[in-house]
N, C-alpha and C. Protein backbone atom coordinates (compact mmCIF):
# COMPACT_ATOMS: atom_id res chain seq x y z
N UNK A 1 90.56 119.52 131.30
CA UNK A 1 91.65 118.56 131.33
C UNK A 1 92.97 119.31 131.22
N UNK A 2 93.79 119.36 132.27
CA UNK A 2 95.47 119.77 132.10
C UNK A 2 96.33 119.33 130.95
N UNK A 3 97.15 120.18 130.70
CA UNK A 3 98.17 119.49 129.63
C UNK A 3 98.63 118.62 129.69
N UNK A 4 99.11 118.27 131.50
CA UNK A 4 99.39 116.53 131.48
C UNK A 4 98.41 115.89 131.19
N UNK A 5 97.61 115.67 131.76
CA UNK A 5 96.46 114.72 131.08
C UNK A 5 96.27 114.94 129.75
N UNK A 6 96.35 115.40 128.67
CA UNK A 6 96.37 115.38 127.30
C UNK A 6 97.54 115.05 127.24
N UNK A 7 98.45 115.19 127.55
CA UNK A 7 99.65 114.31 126.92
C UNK A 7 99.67 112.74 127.32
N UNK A 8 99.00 112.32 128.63
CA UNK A 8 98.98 110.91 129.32
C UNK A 8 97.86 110.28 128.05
N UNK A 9 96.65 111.24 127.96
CA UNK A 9 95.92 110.24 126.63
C UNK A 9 96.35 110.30 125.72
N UNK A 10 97.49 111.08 124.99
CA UNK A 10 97.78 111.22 123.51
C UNK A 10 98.78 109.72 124.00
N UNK A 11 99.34 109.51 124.37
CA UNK A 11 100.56 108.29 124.85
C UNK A 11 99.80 107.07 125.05
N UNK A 12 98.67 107.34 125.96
CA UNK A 12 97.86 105.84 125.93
C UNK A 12 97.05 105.48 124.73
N UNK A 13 96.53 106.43 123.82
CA UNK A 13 96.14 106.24 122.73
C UNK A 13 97.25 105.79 121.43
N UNK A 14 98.69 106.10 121.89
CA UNK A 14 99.79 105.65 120.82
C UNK A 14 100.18 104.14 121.02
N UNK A 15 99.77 103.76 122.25
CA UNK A 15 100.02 102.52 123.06
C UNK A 15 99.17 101.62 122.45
N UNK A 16 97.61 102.10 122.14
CA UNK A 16 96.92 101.25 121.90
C UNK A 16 96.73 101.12 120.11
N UNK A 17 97.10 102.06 119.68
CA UNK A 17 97.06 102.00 118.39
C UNK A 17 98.59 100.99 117.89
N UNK A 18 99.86 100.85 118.69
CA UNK A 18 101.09 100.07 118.66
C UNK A 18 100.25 98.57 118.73
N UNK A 19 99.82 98.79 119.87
CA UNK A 19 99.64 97.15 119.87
C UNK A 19 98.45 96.86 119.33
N UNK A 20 97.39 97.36 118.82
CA UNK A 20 96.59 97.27 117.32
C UNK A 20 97.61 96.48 116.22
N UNK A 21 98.96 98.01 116.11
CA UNK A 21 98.96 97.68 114.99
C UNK A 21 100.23 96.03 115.22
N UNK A 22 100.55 95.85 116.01
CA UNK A 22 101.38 94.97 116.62
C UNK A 22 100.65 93.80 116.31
N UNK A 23 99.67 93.37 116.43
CA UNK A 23 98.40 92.48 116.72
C UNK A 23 97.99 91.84 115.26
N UNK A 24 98.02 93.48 114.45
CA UNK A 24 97.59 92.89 112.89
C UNK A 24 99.32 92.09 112.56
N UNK A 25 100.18 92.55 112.60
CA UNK A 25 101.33 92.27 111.67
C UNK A 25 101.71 90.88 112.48
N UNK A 26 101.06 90.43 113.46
CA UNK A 26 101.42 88.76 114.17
C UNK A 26 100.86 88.28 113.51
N UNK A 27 99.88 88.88 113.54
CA UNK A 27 98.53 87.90 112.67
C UNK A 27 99.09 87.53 110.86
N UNK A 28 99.10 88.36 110.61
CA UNK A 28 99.61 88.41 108.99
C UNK A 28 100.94 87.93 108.72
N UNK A 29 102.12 88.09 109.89
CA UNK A 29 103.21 87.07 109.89
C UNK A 29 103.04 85.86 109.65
N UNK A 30 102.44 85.38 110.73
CA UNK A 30 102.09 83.75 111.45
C UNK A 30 101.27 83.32 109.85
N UNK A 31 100.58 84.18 109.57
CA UNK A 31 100.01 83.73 108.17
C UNK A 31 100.53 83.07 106.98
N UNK A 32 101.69 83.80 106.88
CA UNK A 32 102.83 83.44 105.81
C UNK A 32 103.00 82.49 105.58
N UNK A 33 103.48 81.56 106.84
CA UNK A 33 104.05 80.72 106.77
C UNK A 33 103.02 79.21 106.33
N UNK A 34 101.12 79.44 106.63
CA UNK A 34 100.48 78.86 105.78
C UNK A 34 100.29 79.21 104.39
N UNK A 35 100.50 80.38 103.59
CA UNK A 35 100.33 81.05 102.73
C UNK A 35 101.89 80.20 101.93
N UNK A 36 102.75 80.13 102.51
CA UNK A 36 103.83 79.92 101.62
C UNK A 36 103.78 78.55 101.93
N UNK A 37 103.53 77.33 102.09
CA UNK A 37 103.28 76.17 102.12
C UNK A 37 101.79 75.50 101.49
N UNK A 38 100.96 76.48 101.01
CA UNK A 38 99.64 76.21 100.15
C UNK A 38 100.78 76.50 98.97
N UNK A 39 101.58 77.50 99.07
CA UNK A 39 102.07 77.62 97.07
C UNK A 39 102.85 76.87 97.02
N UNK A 40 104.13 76.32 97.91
CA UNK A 40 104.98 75.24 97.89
C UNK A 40 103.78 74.34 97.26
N UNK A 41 102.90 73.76 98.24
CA UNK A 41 101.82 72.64 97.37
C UNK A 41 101.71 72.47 96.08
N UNK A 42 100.84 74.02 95.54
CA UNK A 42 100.55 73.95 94.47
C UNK A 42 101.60 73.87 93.21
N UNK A 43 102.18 74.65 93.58
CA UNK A 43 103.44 74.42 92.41
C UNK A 43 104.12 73.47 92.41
N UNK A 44 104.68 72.86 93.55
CA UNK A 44 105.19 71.13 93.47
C UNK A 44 104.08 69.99 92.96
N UNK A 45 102.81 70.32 93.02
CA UNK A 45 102.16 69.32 92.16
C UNK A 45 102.15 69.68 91.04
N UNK A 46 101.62 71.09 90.44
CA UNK A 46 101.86 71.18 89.31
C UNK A 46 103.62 70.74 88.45
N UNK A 47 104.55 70.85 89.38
CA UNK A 47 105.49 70.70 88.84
C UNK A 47 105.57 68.78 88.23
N UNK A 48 105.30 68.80 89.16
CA UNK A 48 105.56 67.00 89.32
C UNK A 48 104.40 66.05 88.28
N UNK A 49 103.68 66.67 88.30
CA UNK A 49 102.46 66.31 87.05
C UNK A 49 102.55 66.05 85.75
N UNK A 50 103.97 66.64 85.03
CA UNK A 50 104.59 65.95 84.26
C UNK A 50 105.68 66.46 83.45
N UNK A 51 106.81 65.58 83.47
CA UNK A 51 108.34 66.10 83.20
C UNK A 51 108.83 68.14 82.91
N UNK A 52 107.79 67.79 81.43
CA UNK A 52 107.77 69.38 81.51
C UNK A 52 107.63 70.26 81.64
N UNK A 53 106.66 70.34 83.17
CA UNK A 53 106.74 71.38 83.80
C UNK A 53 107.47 71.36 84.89
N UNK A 54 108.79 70.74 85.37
CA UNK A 54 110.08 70.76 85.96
C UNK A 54 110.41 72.29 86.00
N UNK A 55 110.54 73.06 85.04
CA UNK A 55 110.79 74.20 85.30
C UNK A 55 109.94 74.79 86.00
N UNK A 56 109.07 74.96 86.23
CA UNK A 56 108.15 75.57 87.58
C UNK A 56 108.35 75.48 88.79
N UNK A 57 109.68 74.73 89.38
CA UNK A 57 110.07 74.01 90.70
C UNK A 57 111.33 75.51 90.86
N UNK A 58 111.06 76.37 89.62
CA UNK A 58 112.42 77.54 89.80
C UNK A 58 111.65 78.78 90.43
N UNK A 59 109.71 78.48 90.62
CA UNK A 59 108.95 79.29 91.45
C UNK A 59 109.14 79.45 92.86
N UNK A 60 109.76 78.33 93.35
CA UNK A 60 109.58 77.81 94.89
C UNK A 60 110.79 79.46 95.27
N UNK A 61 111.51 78.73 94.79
CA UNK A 61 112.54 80.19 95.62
C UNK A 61 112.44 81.59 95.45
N UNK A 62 111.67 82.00 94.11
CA UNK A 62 110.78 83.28 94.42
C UNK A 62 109.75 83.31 95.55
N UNK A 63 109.23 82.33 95.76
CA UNK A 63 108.59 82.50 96.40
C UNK A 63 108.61 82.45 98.00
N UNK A 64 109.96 81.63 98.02
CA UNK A 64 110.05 82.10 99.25
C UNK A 64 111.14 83.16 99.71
N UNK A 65 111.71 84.21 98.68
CA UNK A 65 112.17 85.29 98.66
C UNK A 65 111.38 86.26 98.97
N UNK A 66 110.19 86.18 98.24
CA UNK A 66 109.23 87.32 98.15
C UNK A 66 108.38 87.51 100.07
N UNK A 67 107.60 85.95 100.23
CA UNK A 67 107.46 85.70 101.23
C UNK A 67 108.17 85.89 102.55
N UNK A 68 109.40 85.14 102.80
CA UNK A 68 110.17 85.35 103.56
C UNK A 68 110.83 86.16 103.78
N UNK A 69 110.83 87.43 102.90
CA UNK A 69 111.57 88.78 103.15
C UNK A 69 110.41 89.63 104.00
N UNK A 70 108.83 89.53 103.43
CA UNK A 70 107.91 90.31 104.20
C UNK A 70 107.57 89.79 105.35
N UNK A 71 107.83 88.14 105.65
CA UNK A 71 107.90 87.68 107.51
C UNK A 71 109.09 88.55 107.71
N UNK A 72 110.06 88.70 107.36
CA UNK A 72 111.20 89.34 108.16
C UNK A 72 110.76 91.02 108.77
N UNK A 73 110.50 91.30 107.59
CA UNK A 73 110.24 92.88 107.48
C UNK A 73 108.97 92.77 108.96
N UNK A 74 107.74 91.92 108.91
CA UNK A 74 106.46 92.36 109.70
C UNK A 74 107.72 91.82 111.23
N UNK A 75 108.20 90.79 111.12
CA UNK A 75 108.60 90.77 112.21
C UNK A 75 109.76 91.09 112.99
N UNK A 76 110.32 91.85 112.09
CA UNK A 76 111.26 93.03 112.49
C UNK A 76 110.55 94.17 113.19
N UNK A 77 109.46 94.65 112.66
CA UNK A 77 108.50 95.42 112.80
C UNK A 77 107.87 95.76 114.38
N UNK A 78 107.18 93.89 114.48
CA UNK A 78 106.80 93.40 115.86
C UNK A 78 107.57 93.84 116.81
N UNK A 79 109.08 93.20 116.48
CA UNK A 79 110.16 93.97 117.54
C UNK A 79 109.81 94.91 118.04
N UNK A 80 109.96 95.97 117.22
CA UNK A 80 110.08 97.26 117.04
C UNK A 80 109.46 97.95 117.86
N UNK A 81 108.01 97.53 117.80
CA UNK A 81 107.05 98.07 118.02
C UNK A 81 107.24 97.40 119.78
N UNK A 82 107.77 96.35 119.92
CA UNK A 82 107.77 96.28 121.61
C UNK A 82 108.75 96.92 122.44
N UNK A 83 110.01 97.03 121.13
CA UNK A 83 110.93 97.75 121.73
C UNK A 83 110.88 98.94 122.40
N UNK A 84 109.84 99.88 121.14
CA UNK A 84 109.70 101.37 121.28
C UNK A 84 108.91 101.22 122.51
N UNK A 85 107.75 100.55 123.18
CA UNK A 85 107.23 100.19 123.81
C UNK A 85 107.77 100.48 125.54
N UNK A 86 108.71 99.45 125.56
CA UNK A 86 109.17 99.18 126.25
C UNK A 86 110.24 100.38 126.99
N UNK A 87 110.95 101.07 125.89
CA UNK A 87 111.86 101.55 126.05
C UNK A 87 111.76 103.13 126.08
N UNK A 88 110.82 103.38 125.04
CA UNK A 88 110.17 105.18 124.93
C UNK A 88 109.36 105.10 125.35
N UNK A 89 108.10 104.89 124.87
CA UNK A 89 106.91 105.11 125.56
C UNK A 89 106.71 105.06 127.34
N UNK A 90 107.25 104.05 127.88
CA UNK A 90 107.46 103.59 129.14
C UNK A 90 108.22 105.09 129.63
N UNK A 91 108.97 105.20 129.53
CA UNK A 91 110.16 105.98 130.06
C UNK A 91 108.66 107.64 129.98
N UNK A 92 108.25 107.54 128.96
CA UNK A 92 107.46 109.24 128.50
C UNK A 92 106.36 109.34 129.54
N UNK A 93 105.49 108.02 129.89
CA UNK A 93 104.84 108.05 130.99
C UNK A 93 105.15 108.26 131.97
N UNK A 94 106.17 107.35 132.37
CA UNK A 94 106.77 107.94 133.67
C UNK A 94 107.02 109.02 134.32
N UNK A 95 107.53 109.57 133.06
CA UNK A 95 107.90 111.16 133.03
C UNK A 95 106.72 111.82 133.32
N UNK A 96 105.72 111.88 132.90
CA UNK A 96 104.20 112.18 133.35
C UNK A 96 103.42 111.83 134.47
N UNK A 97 103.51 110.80 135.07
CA UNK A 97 103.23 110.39 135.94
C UNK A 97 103.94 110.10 137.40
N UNK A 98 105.31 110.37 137.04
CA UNK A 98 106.32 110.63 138.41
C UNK A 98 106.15 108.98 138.52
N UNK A 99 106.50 107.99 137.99
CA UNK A 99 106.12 106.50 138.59
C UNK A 99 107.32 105.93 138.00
N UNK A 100 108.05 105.23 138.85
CA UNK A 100 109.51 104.84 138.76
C UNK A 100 109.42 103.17 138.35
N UNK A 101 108.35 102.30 138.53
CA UNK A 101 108.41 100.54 138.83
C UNK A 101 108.46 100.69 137.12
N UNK A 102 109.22 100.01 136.40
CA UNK A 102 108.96 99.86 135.10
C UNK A 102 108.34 98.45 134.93
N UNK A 103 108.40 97.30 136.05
CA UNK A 103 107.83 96.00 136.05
C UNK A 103 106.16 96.32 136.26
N UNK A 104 105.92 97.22 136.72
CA UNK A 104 104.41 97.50 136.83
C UNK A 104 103.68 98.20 135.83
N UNK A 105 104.63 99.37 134.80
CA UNK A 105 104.04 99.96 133.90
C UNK A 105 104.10 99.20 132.44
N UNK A 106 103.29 98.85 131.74
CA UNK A 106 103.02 98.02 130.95
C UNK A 106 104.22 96.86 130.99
N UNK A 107 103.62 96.07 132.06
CA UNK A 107 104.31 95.13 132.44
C UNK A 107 104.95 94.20 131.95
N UNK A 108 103.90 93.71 130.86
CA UNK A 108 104.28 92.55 129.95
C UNK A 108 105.11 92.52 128.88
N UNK A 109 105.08 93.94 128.24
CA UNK A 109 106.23 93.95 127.28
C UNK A 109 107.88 93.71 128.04
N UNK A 110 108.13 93.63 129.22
CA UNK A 110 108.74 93.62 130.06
C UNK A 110 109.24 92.03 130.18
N UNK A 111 108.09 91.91 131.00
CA UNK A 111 108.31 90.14 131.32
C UNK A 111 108.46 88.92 130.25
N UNK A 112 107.38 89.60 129.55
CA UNK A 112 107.80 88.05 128.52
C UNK A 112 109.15 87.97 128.05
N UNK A 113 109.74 88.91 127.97
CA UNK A 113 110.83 89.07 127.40
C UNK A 113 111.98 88.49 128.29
N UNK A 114 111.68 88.18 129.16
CA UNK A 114 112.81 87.54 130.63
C UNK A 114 112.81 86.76 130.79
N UNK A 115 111.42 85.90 130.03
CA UNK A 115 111.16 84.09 130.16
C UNK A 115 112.16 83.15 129.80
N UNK A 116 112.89 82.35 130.88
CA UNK A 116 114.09 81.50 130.68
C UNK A 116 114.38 80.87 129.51
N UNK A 117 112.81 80.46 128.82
CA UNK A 117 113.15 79.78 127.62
C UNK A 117 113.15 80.35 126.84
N UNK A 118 113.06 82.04 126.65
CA UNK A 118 112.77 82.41 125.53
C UNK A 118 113.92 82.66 124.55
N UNK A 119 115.45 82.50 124.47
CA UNK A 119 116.58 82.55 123.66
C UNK A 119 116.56 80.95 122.89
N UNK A 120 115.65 79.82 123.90
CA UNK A 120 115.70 78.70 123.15
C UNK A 120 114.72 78.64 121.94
N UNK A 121 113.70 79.59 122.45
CA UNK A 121 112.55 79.58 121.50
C UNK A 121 112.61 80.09 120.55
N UNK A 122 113.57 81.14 120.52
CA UNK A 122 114.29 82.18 119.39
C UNK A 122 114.56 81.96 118.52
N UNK A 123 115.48 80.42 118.66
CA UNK A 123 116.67 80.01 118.11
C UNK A 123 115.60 78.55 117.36
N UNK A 124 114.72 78.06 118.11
CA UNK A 124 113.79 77.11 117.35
C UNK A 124 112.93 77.87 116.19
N UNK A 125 112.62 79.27 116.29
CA UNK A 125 111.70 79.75 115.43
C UNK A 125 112.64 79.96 114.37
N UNK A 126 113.64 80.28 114.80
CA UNK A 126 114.79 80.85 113.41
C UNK A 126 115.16 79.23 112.74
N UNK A 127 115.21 78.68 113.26
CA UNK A 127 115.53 77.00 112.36
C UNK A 127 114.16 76.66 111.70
N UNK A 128 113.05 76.83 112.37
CA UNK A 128 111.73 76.83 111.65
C UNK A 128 111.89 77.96 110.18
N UNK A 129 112.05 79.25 110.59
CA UNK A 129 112.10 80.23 109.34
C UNK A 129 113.05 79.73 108.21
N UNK A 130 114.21 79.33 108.69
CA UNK A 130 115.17 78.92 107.38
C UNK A 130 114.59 77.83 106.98
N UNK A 131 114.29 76.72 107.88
CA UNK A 131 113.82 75.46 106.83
C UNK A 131 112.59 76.21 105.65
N UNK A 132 111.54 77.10 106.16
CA UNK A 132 110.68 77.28 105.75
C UNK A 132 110.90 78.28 104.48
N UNK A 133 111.61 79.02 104.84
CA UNK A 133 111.64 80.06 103.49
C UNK A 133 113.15 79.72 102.81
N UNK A 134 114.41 79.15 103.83
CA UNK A 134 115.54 78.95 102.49
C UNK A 134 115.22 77.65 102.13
N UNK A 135 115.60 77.01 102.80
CA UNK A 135 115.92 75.16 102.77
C UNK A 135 114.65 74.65 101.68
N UNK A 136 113.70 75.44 101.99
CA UNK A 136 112.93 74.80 101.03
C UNK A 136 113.13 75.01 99.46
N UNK A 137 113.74 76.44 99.30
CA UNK A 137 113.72 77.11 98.06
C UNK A 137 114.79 76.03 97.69
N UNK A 138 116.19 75.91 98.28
CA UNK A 138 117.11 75.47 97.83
C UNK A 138 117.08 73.98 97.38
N UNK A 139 115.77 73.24 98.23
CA UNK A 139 115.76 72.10 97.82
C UNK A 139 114.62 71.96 96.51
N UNK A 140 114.24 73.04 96.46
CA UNK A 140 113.47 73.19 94.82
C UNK A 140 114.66 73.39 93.85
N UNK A 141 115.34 74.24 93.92
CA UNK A 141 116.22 74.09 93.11
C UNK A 141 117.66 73.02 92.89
N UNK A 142 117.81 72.33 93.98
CA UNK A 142 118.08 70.50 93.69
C UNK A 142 117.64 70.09 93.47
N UNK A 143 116.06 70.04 93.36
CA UNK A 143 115.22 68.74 92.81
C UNK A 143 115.30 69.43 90.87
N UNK A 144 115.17 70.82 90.78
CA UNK A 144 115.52 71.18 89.36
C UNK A 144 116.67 71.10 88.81
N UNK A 145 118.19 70.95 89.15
CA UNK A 145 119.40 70.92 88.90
C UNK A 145 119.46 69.27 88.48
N UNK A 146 118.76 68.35 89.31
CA UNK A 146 118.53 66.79 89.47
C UNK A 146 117.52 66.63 88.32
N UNK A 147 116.68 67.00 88.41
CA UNK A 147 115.73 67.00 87.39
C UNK A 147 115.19 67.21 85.88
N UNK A 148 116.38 68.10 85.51
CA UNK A 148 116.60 68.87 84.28
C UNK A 148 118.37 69.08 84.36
N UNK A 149 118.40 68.06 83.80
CA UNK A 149 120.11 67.94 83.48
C UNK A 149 120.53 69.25 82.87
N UNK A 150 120.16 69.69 81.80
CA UNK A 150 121.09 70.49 81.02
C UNK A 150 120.48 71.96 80.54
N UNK A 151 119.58 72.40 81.14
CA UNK A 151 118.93 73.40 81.19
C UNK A 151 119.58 74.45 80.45
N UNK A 152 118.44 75.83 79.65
CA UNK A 152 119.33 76.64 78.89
C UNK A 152 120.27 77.09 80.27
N UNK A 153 121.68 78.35 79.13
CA UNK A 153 122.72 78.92 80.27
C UNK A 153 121.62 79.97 80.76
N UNK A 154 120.13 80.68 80.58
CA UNK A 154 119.73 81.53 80.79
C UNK A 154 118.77 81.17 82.42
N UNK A 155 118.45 80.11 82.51
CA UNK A 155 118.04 79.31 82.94
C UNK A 155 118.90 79.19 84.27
N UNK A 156 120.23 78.12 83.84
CA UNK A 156 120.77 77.86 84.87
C UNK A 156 121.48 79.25 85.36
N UNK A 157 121.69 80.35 85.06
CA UNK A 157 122.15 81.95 85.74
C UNK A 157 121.20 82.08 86.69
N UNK A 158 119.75 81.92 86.15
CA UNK A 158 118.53 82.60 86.93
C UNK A 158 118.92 81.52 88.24
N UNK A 159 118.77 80.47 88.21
CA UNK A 159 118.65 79.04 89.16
C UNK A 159 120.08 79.50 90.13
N UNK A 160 121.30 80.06 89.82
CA UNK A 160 122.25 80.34 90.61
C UNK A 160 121.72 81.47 91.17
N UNK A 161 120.93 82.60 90.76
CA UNK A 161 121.22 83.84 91.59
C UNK A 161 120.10 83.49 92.09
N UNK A 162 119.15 83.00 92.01
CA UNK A 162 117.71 82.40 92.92
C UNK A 162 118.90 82.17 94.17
N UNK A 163 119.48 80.98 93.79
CA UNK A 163 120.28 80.26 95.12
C UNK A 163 120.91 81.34 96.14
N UNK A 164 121.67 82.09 95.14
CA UNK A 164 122.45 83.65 96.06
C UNK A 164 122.01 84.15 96.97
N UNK A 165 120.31 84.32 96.41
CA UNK A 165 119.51 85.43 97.27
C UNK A 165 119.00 84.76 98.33
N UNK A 166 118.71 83.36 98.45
CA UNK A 166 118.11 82.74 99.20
C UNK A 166 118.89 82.33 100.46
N UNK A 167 120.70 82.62 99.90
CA UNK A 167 121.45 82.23 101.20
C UNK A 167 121.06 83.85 101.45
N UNK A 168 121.28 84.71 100.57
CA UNK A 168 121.01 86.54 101.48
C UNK A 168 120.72 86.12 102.37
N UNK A 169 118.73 86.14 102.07
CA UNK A 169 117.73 85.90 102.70
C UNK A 169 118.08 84.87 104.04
N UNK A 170 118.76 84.01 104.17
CA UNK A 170 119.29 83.36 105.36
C UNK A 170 119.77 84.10 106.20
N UNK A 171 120.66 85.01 105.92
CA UNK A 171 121.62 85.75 106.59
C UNK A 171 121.12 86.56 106.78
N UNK A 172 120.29 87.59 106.54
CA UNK A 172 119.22 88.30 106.93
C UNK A 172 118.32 88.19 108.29
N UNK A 173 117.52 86.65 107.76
CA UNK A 173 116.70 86.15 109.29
C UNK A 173 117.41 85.90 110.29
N UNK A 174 118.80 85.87 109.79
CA UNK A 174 120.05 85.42 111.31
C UNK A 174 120.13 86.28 111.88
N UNK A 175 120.57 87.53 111.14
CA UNK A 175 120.85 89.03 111.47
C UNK A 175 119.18 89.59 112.74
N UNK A 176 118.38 89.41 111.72
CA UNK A 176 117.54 89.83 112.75
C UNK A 176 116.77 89.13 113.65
N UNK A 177 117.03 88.14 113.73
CA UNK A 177 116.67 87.01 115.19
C UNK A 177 116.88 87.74 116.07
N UNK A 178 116.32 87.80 117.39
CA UNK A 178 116.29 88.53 118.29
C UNK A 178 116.48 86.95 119.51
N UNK A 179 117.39 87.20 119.85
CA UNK A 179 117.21 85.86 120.96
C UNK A 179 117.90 86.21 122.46
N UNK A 180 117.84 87.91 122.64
CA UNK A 180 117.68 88.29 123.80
C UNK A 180 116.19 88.68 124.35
């Protein structure tokens, strides 16, 4: 086997191990978002079950801090991984193979990306993510501000910087929306 050909399989083997690992982190994304709506559940019943455990409704926005920072992170990631794709890898083959069509060499990381609707779909998943990881936190902590009038000052500090992080965390998923 020539050196090109060991370099064409070391590249198709990086290709396939990308979209391996591309494959797990969709999977484990898309997960989240049942994963963080079983604990929304549980902790809003437990909360609601009786007066004094109201303070447990100050879990929701950890939790969707904790949560919604690692959807960001895997699907920052995803990007990433189509970008490099698309943009290095593509280009390194070529280079190896003398083959100029970039619509023909791993095609699809290509095309999907050109689909007319896909800046609308962008922009629906990112209104899905905020309802899901801020809007929800924030409306845990209105139903606790509503709920528990006069809470210690240690209490209501924690309940403001919960709120802080959770607009971060907004501005964050904005930042990295991809809706080209």
């Amino acid at each position: 086997m020539s050196d090109k050909d060991q370099i064409l399989e070391i590249l198709f083997r990086e290709y396939d191990k990308l979209k391996s690992e591309q494959a797990q982190r969709i999977g484990f994304r898309d997960n989240l978002l049942y994963v963080t709506l079983g604990a929304f559940g549980a902790v809003i019943s437990f909360a609601v079950s009786n007066p004094s455990n109201y303070y447990a409704l100050l879990v929701i926005p950890w939790v969707c801090l904790i949560l919604g920072w690692t959807y960001v992170v895997n699907d920052e990631k995803i990007s990433a991984i189509g970008r490099y794709i698309s943009y290095k890898l593509v280009d390194k083959v070529k280079e190896h193979i003398g083959y100029g069509d970039n619509e023909t060499l791993f095609g699809w990381e290509i095309v999907h990306r050109t689909d007319k609707h896909r800046k609308r779909r962008k922009i629906q998943q990112l209104i899905v993510d905020e309802i899901t990881f801020v809007c929800s936190g924030i409306i845990a902590l209105a139903a606790f501000w509503f709920l528990v009038p006069k809470p210690p000052l240690g209490v209501t500090i924690l309940s403001w910087g919960e709120l802080l992080l959770l607009i971060g965390l907004g501005v964050e998923m904005f930042i990295y929306a991809e809706f080209v």
